[in-house]
C-alpha atoms as a PDB file:
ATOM      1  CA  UNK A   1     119.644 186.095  39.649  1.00  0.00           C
ATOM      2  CA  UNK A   2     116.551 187.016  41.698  1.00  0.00           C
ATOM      3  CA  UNK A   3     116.789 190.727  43.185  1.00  0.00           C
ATOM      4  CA  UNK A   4     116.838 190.838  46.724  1.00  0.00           C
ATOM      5  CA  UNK A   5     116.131 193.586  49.524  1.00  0.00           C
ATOM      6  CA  UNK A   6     119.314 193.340  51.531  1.00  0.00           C
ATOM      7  CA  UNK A   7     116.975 194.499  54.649  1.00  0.00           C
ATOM      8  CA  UNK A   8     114.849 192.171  54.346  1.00  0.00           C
ATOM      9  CA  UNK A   9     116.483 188.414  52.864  1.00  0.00           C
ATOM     10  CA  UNK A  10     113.796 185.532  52.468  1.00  0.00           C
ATOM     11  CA  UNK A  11     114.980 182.667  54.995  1.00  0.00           C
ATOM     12  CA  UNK A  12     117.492 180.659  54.414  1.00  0.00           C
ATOM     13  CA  UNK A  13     119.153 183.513  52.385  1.00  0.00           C
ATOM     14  CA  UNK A  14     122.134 185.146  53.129  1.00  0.00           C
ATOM     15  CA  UNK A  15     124.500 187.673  52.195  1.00  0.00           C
ATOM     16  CA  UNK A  16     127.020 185.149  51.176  1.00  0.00           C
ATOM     17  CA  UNK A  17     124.334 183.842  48.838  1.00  0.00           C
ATOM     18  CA  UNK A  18     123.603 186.842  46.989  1.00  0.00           C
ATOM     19  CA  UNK A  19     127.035 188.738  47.266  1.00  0.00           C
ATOM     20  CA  UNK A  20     130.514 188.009  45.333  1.00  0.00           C
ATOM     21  CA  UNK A  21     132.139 189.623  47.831  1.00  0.00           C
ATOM     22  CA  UNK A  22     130.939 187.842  50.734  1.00  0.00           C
ATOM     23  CA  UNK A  23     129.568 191.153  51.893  1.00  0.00           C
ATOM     24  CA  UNK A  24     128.573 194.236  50.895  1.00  0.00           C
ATOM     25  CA  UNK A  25     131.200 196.835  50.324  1.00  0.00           C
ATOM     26  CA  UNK A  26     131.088 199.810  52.831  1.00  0.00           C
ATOM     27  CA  UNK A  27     129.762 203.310  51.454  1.00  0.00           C
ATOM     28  CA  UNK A  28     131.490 205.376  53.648  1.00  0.00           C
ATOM     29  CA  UNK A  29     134.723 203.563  52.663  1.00  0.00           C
ATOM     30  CA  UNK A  30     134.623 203.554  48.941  1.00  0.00           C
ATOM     31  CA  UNK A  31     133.602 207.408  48.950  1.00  0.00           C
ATOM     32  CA  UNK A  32     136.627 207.832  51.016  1.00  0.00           C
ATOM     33  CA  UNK A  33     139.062 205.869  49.161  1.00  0.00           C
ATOM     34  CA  UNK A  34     137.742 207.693  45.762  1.00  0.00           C
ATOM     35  CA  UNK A  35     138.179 210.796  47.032  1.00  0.00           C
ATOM     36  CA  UNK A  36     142.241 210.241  48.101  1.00  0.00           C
ATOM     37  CA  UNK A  37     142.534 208.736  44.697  1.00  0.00           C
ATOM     38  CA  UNK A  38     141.045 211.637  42.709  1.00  0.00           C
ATOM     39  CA  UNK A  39     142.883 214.216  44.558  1.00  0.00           C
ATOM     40  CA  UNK A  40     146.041 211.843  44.002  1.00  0.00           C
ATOM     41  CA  UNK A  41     145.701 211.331  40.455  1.00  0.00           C
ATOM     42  CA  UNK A  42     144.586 215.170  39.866  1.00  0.00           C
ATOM     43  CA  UNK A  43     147.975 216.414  41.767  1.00  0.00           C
ATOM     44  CA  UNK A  44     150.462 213.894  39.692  1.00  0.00           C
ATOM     45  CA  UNK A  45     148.919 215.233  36.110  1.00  0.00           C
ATOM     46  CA  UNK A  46     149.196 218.588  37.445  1.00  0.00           C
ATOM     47  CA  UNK A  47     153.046 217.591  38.710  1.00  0.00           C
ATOM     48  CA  UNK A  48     154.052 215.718  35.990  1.00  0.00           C
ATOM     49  CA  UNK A  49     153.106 218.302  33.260  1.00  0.00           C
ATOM     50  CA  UNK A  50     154.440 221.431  35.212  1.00  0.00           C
ATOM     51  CA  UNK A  51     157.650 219.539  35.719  1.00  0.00           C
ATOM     52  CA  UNK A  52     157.283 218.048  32.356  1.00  0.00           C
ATOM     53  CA  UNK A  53     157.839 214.219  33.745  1.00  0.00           C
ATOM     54  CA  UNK A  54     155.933 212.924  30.878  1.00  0.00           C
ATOM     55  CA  UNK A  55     156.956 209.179  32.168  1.00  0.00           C
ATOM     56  CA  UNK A  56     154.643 209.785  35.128  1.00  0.00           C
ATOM     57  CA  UNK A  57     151.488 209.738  33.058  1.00  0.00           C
ATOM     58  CA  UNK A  58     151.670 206.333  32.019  1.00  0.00           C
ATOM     59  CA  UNK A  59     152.872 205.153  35.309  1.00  0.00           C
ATOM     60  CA  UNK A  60     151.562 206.625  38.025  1.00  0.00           C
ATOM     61  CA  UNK A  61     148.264 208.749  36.662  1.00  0.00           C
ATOM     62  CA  UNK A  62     147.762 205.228  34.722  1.00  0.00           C
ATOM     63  CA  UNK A  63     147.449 203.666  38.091  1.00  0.00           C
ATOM     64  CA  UNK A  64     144.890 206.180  39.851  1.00  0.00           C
ATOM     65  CA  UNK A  65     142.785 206.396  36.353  1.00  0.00           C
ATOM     66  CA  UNK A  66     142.927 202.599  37.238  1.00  0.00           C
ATOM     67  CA  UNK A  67     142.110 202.511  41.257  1.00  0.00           C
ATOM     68  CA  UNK A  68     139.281 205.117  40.605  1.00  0.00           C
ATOM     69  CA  UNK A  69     137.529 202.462  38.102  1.00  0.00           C
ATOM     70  CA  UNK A  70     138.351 199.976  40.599  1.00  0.00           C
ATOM     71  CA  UNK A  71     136.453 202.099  43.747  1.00  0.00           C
ATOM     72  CA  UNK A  72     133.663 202.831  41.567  1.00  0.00           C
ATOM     73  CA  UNK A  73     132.802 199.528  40.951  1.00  0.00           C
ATOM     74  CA  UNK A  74     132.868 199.014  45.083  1.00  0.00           C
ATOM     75  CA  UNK A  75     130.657 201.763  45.318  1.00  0.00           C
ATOM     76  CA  UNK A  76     128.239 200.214  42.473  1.00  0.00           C
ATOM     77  CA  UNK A  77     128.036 197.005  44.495  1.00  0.00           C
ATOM     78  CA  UNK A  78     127.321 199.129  47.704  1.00  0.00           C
ATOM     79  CA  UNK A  79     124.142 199.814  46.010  1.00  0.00           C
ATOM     80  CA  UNK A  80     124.037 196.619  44.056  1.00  0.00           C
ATOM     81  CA  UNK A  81     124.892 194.079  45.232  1.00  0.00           C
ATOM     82  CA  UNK A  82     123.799 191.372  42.712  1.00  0.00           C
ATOM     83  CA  UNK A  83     125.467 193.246  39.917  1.00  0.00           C
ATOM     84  CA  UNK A  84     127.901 191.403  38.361  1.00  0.00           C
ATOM     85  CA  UNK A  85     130.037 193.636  35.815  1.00  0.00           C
ATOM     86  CA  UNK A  86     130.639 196.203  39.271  1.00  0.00           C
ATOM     87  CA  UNK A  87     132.419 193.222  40.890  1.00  0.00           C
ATOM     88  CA  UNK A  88     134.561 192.402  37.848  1.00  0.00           C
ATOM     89  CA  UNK A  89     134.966 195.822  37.339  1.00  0.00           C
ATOM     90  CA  UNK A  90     136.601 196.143  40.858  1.00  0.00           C
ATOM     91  CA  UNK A  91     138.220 193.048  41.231  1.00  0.00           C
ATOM     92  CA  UNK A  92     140.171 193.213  37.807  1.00  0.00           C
ATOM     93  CA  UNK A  93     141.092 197.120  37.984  1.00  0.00           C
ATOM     94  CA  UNK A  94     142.548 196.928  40.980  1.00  0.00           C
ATOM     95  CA  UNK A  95     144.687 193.979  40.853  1.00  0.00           C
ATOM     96  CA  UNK A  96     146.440 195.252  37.602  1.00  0.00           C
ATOM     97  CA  UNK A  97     146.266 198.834  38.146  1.00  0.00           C
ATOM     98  CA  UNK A  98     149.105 199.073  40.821  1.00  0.00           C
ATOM     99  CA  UNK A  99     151.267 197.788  37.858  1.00  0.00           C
ATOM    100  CA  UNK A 100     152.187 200.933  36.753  1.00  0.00           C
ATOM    101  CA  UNK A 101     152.848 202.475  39.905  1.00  0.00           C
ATOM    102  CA  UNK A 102     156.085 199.933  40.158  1.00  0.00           C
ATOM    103  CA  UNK A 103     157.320 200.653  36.977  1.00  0.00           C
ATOM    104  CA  UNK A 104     157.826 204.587  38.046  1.00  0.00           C
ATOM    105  CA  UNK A 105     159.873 203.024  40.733  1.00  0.00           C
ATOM    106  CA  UNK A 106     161.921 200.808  38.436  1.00  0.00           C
ATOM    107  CA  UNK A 107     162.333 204.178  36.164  1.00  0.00           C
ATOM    108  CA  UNK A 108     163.027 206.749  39.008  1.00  0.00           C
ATOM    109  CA  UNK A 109     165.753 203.805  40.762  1.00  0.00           C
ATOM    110  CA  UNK A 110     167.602 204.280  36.909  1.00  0.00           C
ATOM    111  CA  UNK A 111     167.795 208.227  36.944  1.00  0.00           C
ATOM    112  CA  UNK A 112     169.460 207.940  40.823  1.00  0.00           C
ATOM    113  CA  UNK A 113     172.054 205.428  39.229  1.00  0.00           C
ATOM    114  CA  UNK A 114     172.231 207.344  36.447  1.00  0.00           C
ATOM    115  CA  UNK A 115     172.713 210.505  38.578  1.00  0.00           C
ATOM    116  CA  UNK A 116     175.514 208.786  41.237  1.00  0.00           C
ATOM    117  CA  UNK A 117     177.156 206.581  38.947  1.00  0.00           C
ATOM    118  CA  UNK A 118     176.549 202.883  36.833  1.00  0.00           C
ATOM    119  CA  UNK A 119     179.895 201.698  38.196  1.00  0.00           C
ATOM    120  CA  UNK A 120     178.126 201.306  41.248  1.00  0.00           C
ATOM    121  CA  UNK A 121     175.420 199.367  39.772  1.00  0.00           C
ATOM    122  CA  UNK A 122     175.707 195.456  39.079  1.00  0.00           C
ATOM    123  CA  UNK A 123     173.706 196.548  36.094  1.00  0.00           C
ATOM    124  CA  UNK A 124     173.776 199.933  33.782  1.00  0.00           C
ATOM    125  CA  UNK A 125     171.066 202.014  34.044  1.00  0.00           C
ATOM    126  CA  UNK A 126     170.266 200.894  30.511  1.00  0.00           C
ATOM    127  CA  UNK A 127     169.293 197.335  30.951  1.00  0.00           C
ATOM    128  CA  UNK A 128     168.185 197.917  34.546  1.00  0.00           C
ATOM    129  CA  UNK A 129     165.290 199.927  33.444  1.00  0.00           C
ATOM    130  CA  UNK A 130     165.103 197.522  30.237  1.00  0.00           C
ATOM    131  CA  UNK A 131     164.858 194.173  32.674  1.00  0.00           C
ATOM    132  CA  UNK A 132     162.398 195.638  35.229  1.00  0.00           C
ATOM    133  CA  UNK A 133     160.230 197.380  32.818  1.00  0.00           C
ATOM    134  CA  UNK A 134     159.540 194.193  30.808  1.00  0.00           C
ATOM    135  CA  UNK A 135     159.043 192.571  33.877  1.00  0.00           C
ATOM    136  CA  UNK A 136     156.624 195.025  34.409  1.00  0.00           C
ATOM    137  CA  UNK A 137     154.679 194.777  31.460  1.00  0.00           C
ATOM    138  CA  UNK A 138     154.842 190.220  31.235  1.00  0.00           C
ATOM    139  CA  UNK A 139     153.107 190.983  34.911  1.00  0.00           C
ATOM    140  CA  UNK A 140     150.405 193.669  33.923  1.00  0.00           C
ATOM    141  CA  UNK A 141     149.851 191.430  30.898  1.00  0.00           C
ATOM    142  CA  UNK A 142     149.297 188.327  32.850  1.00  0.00           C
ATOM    143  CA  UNK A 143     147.099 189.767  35.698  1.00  0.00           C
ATOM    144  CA  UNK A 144     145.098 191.078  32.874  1.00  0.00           C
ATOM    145  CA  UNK A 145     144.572 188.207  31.230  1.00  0.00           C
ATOM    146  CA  UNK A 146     143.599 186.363  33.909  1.00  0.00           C
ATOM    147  CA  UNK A 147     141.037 189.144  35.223  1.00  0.00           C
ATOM    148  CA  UNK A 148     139.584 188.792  31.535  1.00  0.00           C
ATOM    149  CA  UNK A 149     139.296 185.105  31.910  1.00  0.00           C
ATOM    150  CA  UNK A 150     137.269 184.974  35.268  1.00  0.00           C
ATOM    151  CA  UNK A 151     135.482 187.718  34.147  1.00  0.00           C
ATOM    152  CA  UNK A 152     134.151 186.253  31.334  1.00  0.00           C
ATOM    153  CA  UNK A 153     133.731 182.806  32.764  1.00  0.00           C
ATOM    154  CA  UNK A 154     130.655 180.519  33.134  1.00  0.00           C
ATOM    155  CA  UNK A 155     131.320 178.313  35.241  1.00  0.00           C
ATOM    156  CA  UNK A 156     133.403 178.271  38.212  1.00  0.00           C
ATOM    157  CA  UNK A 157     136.649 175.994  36.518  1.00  0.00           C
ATOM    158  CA  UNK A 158     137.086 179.210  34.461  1.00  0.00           C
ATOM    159  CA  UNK A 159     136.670 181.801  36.964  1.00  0.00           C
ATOM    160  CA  UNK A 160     139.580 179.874  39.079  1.00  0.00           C
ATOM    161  CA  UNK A 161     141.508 179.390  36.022  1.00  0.00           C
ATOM    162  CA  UNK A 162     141.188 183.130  35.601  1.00  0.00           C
ATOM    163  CA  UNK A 163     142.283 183.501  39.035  1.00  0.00           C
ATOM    164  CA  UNK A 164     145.648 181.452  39.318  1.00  0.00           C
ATOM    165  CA  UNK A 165     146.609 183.183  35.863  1.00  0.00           C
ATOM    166  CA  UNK A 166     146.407 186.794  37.714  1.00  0.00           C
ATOM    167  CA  UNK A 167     147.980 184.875  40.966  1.00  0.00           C
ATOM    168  CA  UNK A 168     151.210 183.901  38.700  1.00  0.00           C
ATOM    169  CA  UNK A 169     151.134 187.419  37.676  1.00  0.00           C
ATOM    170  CA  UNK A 170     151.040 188.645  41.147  1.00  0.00           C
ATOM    171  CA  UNK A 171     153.538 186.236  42.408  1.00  0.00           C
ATOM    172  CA  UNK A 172     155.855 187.140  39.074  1.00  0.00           C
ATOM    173  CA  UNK A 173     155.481 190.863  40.465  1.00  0.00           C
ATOM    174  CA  UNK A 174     156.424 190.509  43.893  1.00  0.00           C
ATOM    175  CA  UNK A 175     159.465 188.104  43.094  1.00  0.00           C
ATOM    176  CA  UNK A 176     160.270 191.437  40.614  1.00  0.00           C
ATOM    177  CA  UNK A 177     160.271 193.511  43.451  1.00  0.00           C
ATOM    178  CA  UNK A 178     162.124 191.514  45.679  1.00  0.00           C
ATOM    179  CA  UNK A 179     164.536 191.521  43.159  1.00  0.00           C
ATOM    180  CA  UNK A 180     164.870 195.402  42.349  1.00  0.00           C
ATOM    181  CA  UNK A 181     165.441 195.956  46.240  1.00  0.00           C
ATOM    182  CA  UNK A 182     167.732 193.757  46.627  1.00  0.00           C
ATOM    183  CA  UNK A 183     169.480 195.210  43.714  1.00  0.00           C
ATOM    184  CA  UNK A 184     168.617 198.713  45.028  1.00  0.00           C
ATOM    185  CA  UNK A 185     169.836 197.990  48.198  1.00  0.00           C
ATOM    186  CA  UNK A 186     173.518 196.470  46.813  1.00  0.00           C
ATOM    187  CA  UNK A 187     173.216 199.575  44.603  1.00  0.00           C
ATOM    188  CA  UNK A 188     173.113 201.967  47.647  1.00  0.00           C
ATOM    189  CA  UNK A 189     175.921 199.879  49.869  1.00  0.00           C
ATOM    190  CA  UNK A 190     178.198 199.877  46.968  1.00  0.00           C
ATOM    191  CA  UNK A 191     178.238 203.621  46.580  1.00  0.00           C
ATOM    192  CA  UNK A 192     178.138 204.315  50.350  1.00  0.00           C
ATOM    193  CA  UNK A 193     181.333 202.429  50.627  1.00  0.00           C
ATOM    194  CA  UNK A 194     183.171 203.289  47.352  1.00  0.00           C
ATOM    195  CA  UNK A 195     183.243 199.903  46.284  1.00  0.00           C
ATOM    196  CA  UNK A 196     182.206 200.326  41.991  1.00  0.00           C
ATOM    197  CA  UNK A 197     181.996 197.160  40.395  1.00  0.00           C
ATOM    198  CA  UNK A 198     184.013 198.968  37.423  1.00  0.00           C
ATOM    199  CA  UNK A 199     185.903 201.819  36.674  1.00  0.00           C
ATOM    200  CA  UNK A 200     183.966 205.078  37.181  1.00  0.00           C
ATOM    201  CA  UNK A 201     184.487 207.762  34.302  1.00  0.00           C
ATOM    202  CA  UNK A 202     185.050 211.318  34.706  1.00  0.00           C
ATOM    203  CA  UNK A 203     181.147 212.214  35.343  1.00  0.00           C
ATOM    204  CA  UNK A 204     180.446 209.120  37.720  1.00  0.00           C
ATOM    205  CA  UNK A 205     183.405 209.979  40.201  1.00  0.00           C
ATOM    206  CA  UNK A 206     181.573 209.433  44.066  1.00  0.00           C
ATOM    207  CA  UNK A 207     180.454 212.588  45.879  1.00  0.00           C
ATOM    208  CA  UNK A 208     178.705 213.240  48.678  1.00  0.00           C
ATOM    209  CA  UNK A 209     175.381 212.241  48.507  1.00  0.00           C
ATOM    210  CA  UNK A 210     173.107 215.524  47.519  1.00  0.00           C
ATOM    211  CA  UNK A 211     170.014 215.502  50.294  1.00  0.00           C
ATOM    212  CA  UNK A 212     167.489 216.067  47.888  1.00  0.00           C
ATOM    213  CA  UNK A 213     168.286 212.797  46.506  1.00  0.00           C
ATOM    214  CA  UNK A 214     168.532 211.547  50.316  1.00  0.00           C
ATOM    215  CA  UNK A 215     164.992 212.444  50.369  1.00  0.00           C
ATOM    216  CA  UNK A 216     163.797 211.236  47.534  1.00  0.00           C
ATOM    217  CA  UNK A 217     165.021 207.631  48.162  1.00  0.00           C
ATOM    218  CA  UNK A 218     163.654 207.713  51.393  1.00  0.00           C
ATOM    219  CA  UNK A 219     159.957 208.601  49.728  1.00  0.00           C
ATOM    220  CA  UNK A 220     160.682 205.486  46.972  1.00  0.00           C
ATOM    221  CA  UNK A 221     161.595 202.958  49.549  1.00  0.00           C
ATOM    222  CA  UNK A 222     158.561 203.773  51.929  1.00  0.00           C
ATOM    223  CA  UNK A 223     156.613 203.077  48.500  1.00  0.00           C
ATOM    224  CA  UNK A 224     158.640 199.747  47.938  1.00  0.00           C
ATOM    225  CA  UNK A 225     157.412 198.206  51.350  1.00  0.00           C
ATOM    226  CA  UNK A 226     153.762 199.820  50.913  1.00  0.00           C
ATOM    227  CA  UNK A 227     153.511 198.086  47.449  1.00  0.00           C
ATOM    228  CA  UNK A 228     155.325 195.238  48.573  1.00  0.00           C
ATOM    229  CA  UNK A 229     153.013 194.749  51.387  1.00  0.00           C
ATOM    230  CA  UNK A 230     150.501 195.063  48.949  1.00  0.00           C
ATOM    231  CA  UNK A 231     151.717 192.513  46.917  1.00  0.00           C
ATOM    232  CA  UNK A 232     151.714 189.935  49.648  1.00  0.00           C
ATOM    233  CA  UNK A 233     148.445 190.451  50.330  1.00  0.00           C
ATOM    234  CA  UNK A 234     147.364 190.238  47.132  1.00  0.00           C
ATOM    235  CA  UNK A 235     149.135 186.781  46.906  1.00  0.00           C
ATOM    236  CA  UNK A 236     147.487 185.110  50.077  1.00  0.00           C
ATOM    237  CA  UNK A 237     144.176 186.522  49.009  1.00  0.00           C
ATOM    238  CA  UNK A 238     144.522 184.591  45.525  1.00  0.00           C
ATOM    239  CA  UNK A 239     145.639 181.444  46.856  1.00  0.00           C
ATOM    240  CA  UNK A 240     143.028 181.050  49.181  1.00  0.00           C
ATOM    241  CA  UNK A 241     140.591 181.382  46.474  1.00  0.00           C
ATOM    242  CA  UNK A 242     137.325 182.789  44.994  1.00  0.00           C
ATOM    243  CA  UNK A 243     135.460 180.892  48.219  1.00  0.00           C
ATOM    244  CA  UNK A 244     138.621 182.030  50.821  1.00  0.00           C
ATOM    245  CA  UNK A 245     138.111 183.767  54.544  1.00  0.00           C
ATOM    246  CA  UNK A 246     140.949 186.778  52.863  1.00  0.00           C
ATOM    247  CA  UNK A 247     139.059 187.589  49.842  1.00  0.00           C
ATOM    248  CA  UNK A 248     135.119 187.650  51.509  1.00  0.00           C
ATOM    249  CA  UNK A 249     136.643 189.675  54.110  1.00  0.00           C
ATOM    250  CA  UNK A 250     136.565 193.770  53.989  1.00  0.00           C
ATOM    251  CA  UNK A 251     139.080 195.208  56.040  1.00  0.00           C
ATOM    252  CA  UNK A 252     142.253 193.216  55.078  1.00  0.00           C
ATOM    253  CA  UNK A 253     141.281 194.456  51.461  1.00  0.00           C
ATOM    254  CA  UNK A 254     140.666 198.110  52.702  1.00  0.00           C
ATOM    255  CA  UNK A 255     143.770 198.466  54.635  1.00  0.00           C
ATOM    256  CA  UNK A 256     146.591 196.472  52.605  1.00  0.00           C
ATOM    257  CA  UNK A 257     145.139 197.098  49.290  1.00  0.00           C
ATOM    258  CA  UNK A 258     143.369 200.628  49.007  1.00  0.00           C
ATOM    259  CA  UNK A 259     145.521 202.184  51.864  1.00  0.00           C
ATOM    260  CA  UNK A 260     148.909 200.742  50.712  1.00  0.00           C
ATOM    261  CA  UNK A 261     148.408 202.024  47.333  1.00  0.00           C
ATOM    262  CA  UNK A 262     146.917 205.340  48.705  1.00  0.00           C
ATOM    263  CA  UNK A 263     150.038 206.066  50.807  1.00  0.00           C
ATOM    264  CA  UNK A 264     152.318 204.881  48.269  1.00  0.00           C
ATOM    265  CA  UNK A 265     150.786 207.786  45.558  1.00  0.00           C
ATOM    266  CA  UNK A 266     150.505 210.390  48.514  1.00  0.00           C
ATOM    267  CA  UNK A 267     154.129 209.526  49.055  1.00  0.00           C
ATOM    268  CA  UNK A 268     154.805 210.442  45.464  1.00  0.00           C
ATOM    269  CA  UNK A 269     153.016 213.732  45.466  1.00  0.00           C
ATOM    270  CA  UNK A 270     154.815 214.902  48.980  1.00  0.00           C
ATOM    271  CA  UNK A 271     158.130 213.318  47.830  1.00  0.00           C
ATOM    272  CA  UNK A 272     158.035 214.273  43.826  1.00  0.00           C
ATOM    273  CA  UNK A 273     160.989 213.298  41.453  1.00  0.00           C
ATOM    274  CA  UNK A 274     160.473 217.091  40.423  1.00  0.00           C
ATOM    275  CA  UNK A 275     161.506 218.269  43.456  1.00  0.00           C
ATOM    276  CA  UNK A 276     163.952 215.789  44.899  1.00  0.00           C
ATOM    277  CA  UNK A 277     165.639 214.353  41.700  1.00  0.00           C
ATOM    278  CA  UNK A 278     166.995 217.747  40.686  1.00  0.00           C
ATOM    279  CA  UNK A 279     170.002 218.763  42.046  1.00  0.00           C
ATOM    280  CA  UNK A 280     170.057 221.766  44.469  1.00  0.00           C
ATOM    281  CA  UNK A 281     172.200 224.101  42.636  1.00  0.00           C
ATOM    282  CA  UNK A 282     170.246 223.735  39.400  1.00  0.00           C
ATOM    283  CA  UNK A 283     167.223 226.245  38.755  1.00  0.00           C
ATOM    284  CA  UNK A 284     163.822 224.932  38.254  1.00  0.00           C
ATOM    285  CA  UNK A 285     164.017 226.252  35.020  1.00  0.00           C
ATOM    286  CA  UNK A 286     166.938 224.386  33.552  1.00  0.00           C
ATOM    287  CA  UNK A 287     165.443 221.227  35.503  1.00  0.00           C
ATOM    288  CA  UNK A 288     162.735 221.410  33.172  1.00  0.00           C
ATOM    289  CA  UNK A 289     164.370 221.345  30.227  1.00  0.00           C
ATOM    290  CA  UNK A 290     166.681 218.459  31.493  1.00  0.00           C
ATOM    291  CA  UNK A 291     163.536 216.122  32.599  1.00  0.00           C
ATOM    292  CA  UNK A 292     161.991 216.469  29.528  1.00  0.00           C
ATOM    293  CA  UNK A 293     165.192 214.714  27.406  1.00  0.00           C
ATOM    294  CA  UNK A 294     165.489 211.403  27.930  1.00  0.00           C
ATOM    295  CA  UNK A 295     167.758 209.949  30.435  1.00  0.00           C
ATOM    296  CA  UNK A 296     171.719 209.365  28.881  1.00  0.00           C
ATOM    297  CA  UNK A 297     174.930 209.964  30.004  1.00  0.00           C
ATOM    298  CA  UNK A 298     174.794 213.020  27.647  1.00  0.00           C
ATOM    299  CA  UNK A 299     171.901 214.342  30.449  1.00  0.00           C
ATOM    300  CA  UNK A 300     174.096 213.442  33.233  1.00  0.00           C
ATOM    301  CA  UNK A 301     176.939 215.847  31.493  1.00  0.00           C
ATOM    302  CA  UNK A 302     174.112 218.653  30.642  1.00  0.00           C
ATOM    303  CA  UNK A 303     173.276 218.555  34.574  1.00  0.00           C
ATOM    304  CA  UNK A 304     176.404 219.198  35.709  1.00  0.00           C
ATOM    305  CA  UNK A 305     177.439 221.777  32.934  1.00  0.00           C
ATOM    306  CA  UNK A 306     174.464 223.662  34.159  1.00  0.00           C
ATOM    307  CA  UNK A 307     175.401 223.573  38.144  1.00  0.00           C
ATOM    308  CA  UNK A 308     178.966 225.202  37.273  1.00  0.00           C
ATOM    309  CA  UNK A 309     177.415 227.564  35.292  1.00  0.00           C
END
């Protein structure tokens, strides 16, 4: 393709002619959106290793490793415009790299059952994190295979095969988190009224509900509706297509793709499992050492052995 001055076009020529996004990325924007993401990403490794979450680095580090590449391929293009691998750099990275940043939902929604009881749960705690994590991974898997496809495409019947592959993936995610609300949601009702769907053993018995973990279920369901948001978004942009008003347009991508996922990791940070999943009578110290095992009804028993001790 023939390198143009974007100052100074020949006629005839325009930006949607030379640009795959259908304009040219704003500066300002991508510098901003790569700075919240750094400083993101730096505070959760910092959190997860001095709380010892080690599930967090997969998940949500994973993610802003992922939404950096993504930003620096918009800031590429804001330079250079015509250069292909920044645009599939971007526009792959960013669809799948949210991915991640669900599954530390799905895992931190298991703990809280864990922690007020699986009788209350249509599911145990087991196979809920099981279910939603493979879910997960088929959706991660798909959206990357289809970014792989239209990147790699020649023509434009790949590029849009590439492109309804990652929309399945992105319509398989949002129907997941539909789904895990709705579950969440019964989860919550069930254990506000009393109402188990089994017997509760000795550990599970219903208390009052600790406001730490008030707190912390508040930060995970303003991430549900950012990422949900998100989601939708991502699913109208898809659908209308490579040639679509969504997808050539900047600010709907700015605001309910960069800023949903922005807020939703900023949520994290302010609202940390290592602060709010703990219980309050139980010393940072032994909360450590009870994060790092996995999660069992053996942990449940260790948490509560510690709190009368």
């Amino acid at each position: 393709m023939s390198q143009y001055n974007l100052t100074d076009l020949p006629p005839g020529v325009t930006i949607d002619d030379i640009s795959p996004y259908g304009y040219v990325p704003t500066r300002a924007i991508s510098f901003l959106f790569l700075a919240l993401f750094g400083l993101s990403t730096a505070m959760h490794l910092v959190q997860a290793v001095y709380f010892r979450l080690w599930f967090l680095l997969p998940t949500v580090v994973l993610c802003g490793l992922g939404e950096l590449t993504g930003w620096s391929g918009r800031l590429w293009s804001s330079y250079n415009i015509q250069e292909d691998n920044a645009f599939l750099m971007q526009i792959t990275t960013t669809i799948i790299s949210p991915t991640p940043l669900i599954a530390a939902n799905f895992i931190m929604l298991g703990r809280i059952i864990l922690r007020l009881g699986q009788s209350y749960s249509r599911l145990s705690q087991r196979w809920y994190t099981r279910i939603f994590l493979t879910c997960d991974i088929i959706a991660l898997i798909a959206q990357g295979a289809g970014g792989g496809i239209a990147s790699s495409a020649d023509d434009k019947a790949g590029s849009d095969l590439g492109a309804n592959i990652m929309l399945g993936g992105i319509i398989f995610q949002l129907v997941c988190i539909i789904i895990y609300s709705t579950l969440a949601a019964e989860f919550l009702w069930h254990y506000a009224k009393d109402r188990p769907f089994r017997a509760a053993i000795a550990y599970e018995r219903r208390s009052q509900t600790p406001y730490r973990l008030k707190v912390m279920l508040l930060g995970m369901g303003i991430m549900t509706v950012l990422l949900l948001i998100r989601s939708i978004y991502r699913t109208a942009e898809l659908a209308d297509g490579w040639d679509g008003i969504i997808i050539n347009t900047e600010w709907p991508f700015d605001i309910f793709d960069g800023a949903m996922i922005a807020l939703a990791m900023i949520t994290l940070n302010v609202i940390h499992p290592g602060w709010f999943l703990v219980p309050e009578e139980i010393s940072d110290e032994a909360a450590w050492k009870i994060h790092a095992k996995s999660t069992s009804a053996e942990t449940m028993l260790e948490y509560r052995e510690v709190a009368a001790a």
